[in-house]
N, C-alpha and C. Protein backbone atom coordinates (compact mmCIF):
# COMPACT_ATOMS: atom_id res chain seq x y z
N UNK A 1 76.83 73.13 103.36
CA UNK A 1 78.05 73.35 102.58
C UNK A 1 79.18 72.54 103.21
N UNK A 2 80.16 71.82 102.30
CA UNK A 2 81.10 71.28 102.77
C UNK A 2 82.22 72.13 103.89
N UNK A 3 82.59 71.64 104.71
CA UNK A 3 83.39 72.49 106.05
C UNK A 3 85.07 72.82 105.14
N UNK A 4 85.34 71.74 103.94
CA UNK A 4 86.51 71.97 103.26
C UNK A 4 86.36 73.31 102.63
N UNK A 5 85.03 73.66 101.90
CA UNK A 5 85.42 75.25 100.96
C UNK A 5 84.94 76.26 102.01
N UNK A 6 84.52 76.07 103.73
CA UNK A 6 84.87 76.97 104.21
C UNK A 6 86.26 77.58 104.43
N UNK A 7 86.70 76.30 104.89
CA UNK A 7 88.20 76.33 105.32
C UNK A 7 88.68 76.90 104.07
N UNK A 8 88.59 76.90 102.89
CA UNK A 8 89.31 77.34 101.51
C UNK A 8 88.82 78.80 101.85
N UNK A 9 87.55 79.08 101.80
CA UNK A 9 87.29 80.37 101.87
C UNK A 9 87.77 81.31 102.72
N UNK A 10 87.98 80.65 104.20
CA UNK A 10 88.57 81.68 105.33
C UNK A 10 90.53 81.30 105.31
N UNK A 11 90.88 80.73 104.44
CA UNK A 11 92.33 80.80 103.97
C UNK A 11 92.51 81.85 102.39
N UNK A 12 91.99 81.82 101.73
CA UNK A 12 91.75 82.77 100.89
C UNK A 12 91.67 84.27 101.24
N UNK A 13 90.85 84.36 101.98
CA UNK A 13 90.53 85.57 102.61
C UNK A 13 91.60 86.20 103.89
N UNK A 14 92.50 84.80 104.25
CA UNK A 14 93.33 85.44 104.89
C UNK A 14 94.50 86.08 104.10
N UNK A 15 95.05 85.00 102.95
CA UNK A 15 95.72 84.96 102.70
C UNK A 15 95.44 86.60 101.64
N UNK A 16 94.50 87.25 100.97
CA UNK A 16 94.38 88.63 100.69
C UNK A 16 94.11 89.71 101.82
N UNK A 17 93.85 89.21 102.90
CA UNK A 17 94.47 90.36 103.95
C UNK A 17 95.59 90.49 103.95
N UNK A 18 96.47 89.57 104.16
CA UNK A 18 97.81 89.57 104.56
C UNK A 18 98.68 90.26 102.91
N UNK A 19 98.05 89.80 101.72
CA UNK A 19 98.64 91.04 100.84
C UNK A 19 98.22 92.19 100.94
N UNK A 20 97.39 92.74 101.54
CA UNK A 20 96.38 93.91 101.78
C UNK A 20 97.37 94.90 102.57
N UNK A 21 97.50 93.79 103.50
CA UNK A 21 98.12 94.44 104.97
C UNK A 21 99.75 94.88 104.50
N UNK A 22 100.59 93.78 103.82
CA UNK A 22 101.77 93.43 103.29
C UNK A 22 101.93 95.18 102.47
N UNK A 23 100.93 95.22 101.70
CA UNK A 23 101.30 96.54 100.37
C UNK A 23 101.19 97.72 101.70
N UNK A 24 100.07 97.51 102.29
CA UNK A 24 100.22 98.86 102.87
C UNK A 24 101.39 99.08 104.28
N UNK A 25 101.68 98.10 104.09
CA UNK A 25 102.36 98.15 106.06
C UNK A 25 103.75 98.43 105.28
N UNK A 26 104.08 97.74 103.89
CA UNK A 26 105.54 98.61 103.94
C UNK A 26 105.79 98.75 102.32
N UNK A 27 104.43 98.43 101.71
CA UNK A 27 104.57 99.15 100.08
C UNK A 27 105.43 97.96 99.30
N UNK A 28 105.44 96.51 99.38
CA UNK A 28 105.83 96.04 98.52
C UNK A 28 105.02 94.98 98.11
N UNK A 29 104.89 94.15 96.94
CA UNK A 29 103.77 93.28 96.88
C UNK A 29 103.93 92.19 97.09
N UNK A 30 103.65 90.97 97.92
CA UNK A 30 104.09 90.18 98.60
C UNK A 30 104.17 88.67 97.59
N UNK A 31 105.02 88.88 97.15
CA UNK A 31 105.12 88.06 96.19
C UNK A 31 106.78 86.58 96.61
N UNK A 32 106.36 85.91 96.64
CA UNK A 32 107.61 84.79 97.31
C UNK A 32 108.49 84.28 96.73
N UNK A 33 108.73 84.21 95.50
CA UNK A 33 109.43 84.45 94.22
C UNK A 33 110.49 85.67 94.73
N UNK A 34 109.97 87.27 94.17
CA UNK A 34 110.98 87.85 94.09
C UNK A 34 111.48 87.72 95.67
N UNK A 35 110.70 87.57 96.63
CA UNK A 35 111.55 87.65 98.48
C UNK A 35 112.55 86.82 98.48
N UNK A 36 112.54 85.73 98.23
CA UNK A 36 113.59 84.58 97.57
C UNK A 36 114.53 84.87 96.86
N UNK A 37 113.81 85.53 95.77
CA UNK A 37 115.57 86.29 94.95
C UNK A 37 116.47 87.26 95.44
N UNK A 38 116.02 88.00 96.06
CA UNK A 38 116.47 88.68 97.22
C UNK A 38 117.53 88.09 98.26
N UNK A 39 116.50 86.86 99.12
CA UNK A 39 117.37 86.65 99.73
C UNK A 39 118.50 85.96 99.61
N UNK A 40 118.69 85.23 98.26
CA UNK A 40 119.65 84.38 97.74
C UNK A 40 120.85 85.51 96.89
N UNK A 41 120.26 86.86 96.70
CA UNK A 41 121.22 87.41 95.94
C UNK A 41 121.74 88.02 97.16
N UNK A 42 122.31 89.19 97.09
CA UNK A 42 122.24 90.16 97.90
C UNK A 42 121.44 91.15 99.10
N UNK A 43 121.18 90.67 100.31
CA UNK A 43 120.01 91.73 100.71
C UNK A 43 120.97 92.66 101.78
N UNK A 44 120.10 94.15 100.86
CA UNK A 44 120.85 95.35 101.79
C UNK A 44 120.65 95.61 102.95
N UNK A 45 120.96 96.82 103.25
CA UNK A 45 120.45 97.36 105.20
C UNK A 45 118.81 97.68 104.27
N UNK A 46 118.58 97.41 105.88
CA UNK A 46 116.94 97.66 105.77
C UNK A 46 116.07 96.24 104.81
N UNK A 47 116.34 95.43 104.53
CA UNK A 47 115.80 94.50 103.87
C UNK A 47 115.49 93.10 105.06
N UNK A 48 115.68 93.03 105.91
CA UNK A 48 115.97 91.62 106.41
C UNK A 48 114.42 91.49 106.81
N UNK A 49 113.55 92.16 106.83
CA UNK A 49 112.26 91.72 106.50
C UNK A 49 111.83 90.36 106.05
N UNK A 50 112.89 90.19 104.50
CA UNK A 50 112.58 89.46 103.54
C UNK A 50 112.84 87.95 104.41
N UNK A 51 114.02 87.68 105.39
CA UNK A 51 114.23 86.26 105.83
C UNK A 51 113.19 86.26 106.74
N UNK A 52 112.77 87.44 107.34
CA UNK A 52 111.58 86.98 108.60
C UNK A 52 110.16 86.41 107.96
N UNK A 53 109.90 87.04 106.67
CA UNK A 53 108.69 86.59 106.03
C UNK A 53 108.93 85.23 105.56
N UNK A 54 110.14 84.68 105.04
CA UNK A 54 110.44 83.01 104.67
C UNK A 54 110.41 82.58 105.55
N UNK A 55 111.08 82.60 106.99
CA UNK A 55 110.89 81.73 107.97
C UNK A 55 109.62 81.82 108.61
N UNK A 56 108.78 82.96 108.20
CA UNK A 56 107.28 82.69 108.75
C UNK A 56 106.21 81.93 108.47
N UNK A 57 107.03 81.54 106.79
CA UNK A 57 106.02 80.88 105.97
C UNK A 57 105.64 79.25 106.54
N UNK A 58 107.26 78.42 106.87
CA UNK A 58 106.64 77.48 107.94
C UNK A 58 106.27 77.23 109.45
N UNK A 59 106.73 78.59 109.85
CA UNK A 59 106.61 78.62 110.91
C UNK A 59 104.85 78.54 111.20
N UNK A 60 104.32 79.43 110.07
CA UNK A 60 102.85 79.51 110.17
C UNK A 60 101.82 78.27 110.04
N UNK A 61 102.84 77.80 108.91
CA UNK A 61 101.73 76.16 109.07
C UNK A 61 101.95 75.27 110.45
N UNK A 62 103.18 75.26 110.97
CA UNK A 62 103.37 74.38 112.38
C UNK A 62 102.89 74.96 113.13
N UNK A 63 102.27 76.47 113.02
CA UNK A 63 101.46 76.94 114.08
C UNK A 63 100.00 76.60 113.54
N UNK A 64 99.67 76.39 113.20
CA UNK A 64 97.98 75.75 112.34
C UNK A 64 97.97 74.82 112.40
N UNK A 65 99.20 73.85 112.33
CA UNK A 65 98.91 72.55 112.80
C UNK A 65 98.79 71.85 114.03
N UNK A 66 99.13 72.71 114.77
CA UNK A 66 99.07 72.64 116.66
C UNK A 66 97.45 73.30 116.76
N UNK A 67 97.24 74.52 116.36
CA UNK A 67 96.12 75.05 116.63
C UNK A 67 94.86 74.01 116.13
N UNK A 68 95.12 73.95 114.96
CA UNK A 68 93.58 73.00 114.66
C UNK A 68 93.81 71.56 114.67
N UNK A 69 93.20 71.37 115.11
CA UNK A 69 92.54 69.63 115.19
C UNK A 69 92.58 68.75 114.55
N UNK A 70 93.19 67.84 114.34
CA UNK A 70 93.50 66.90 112.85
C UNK A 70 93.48 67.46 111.56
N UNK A 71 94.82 68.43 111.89
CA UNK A 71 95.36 69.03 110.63
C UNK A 71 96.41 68.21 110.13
N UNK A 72 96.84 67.75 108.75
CA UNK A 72 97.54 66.89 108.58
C UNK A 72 98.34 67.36 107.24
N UNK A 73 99.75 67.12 106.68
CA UNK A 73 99.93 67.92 105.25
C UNK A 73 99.78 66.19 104.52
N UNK A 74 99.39 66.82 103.77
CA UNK A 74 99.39 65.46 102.53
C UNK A 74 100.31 65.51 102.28
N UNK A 75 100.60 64.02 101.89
CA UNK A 75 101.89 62.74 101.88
C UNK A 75 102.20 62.60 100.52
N UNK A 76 102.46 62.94 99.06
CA UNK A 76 102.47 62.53 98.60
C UNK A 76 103.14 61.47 97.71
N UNK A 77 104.22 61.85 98.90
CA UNK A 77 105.97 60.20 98.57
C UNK A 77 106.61 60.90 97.17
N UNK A 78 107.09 61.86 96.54
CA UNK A 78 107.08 62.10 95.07
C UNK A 78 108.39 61.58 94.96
N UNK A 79 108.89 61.27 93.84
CA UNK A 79 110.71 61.02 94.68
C UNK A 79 111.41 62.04 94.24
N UNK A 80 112.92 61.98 94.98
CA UNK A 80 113.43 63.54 94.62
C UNK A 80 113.78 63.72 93.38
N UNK A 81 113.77 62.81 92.52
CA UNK A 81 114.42 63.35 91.44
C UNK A 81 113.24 64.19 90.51
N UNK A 82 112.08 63.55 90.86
CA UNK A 82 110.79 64.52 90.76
C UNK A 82 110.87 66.01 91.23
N UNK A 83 111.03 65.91 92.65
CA UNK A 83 110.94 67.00 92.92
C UNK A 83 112.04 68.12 92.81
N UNK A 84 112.92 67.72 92.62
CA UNK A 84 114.21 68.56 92.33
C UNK A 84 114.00 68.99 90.43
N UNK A 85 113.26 68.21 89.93
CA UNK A 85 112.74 68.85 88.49
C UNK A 85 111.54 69.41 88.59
N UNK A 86 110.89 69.26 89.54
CA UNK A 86 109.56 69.95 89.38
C UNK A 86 109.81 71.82 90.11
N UNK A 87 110.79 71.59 91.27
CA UNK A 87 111.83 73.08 91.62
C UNK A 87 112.36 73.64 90.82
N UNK A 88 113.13 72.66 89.70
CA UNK A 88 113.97 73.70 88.94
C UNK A 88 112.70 74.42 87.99
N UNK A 89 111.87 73.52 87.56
CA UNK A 89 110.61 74.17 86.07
C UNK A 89 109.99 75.45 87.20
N UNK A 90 109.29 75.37 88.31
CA UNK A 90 108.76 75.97 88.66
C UNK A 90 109.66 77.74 89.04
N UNK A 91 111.29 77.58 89.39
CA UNK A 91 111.95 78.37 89.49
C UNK A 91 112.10 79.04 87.64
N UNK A 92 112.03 78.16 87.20
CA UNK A 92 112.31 79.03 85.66
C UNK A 92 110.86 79.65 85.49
N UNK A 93 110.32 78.73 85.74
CA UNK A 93 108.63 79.32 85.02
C UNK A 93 108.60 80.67 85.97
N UNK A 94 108.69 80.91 87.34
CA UNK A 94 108.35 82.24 87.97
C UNK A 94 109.60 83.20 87.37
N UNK A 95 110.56 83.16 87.34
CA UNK A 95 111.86 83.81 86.30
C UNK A 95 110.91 84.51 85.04
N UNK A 96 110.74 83.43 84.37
CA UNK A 96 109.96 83.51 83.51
C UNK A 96 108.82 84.87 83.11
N UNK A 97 108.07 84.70 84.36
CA UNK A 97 106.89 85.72 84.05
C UNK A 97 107.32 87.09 85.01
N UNK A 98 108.25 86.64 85.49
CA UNK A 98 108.56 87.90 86.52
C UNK A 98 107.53 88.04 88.17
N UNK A 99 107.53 86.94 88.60
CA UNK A 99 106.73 86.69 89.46
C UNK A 99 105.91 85.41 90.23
N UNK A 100 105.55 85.05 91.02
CA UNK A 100 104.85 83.76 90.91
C UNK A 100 103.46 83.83 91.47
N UNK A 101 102.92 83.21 91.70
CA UNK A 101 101.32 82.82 91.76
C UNK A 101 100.86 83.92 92.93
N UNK A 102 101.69 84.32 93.74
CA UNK A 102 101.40 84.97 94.99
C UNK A 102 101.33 86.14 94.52
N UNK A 103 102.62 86.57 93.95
CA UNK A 103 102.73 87.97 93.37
C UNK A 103 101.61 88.29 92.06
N UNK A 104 101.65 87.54 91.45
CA UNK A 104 100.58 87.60 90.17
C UNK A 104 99.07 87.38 90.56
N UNK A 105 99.03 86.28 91.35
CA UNK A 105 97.17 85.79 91.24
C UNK A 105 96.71 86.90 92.31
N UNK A 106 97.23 87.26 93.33
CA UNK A 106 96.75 87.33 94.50
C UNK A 106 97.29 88.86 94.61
N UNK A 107 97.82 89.31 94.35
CA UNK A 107 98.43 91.05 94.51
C UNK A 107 98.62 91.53 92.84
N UNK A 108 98.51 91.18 91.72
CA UNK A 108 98.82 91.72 90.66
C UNK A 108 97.32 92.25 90.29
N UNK A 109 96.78 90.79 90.21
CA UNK A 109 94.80 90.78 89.89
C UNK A 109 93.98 92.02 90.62
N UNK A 110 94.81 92.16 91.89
CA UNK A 110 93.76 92.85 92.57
C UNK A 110 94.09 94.19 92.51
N UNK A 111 95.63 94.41 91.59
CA UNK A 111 95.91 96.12 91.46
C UNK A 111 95.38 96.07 89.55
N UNK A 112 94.72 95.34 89.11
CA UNK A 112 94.29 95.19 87.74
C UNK A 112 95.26 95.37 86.73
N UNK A 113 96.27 94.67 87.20
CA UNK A 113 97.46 94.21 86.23
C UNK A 113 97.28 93.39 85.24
N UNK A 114 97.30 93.66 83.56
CA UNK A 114 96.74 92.23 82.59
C UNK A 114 98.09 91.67 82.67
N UNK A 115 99.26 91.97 82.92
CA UNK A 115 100.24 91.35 82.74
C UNK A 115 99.67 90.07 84.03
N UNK A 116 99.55 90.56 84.81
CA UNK A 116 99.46 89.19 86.28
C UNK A 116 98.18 88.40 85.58
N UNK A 117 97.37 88.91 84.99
CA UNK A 117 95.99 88.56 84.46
C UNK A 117 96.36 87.19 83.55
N UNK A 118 96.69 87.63 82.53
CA UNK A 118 97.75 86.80 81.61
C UNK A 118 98.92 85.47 82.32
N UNK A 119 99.57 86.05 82.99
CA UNK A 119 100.46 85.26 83.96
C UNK A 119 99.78 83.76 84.80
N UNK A 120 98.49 84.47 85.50
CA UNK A 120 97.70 83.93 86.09
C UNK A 120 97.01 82.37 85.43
N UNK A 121 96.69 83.06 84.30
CA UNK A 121 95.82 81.99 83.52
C UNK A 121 97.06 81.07 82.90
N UNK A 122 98.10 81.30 82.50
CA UNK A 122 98.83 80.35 82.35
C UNK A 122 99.54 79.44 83.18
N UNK A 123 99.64 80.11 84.27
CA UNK A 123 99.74 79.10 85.56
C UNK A 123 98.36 78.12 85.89
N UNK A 124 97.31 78.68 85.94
CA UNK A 124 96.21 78.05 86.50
C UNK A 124 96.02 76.62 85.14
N UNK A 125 96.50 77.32 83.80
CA UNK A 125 96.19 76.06 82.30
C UNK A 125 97.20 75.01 82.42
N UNK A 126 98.78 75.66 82.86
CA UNK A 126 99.31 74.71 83.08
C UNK A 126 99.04 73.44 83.82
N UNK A 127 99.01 74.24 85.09
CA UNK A 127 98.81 73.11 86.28
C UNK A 127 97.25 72.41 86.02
N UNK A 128 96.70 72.75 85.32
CA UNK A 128 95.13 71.43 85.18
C UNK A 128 96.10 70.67 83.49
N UNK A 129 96.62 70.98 82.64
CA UNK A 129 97.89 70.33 81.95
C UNK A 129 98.20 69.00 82.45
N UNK A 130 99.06 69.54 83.22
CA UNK A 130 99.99 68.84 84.05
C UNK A 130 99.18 67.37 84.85
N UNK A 131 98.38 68.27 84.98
CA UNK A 131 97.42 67.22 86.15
C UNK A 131 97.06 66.51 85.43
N UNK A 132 96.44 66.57 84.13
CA UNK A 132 95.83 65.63 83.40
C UNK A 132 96.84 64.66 83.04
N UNK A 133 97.99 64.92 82.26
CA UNK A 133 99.28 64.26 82.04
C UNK A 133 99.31 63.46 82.73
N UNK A 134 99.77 63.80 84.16
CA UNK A 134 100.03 62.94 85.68
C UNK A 134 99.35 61.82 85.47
N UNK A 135 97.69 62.27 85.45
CA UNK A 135 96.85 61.42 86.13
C UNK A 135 96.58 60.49 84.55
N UNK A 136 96.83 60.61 83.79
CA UNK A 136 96.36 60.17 82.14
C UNK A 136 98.01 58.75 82.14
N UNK A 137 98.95 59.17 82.63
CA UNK A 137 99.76 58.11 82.52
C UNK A 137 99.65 57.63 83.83
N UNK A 138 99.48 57.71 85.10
CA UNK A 138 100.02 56.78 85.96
C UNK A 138 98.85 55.32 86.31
């Protein structure tokens, strides 16, 4: 078996512990979307959770990238005016469904939510969409 869909498999599997762990360690569903809205709106006493989990998010890959061995992030040069439209669609689209891929694919699916069910598959149709688009014009 290729060593890449291990590595997919034991990141997968972390990444539903850590919602596993997330719902039960303090009952909310770990979704990065609404933690974000949060922290950009208002966050009360007792919330600051929410900035330790954003700053963990890169903190965790620069720790994976020291730990393993010719770990590298792909390059893909996009330019900003790309990416500053591909932020804003992706901020409306999670607005949108009330959630994003974390909260929906990965913690909605697994409490048998059709709303995340639904959510899910239109994220997953888009983005092979998109891809085709991409790859069909460049």
């Amino acid at each position: 078996m290729n060593p890449l869909y291990i590595l997919a498999l034991i990141g997968g599997a972390l990444i539903g512990l850590s919602a596993l762990l997330f719902a039960g360690g303090i009952g909310r569903v770990m979704g990065v979307s609404g933690i974000l809205k949060w922290v950009l709106g208002k966050v009360t006493k007792g919330e600051y959770w929410r900035y330790y989990f954003l700053i963990g998010l890169p903190l965790g890959v620069a720790l994976y990238s020291q730990v393993v061995p010719g770990y590298h992030m792909a390059n893909t040069n996009p330019s900003y005016i790309i990416a500053i439209i591909a932020g804003i669609l992706v901020g409306v689209g999670t607005s949108m469904a009330n959630g994003c891929t974390s909260g929906h694919a990965v913690c909605g699916i697994g409490r048998l939510s059709l709303r995340s069910l639904i959510a899910t598959l239109v994220f997953v149709s888009s983005g092979m969409i998109a891809v085709y688009i991409t790859h069909f014009f460049s």
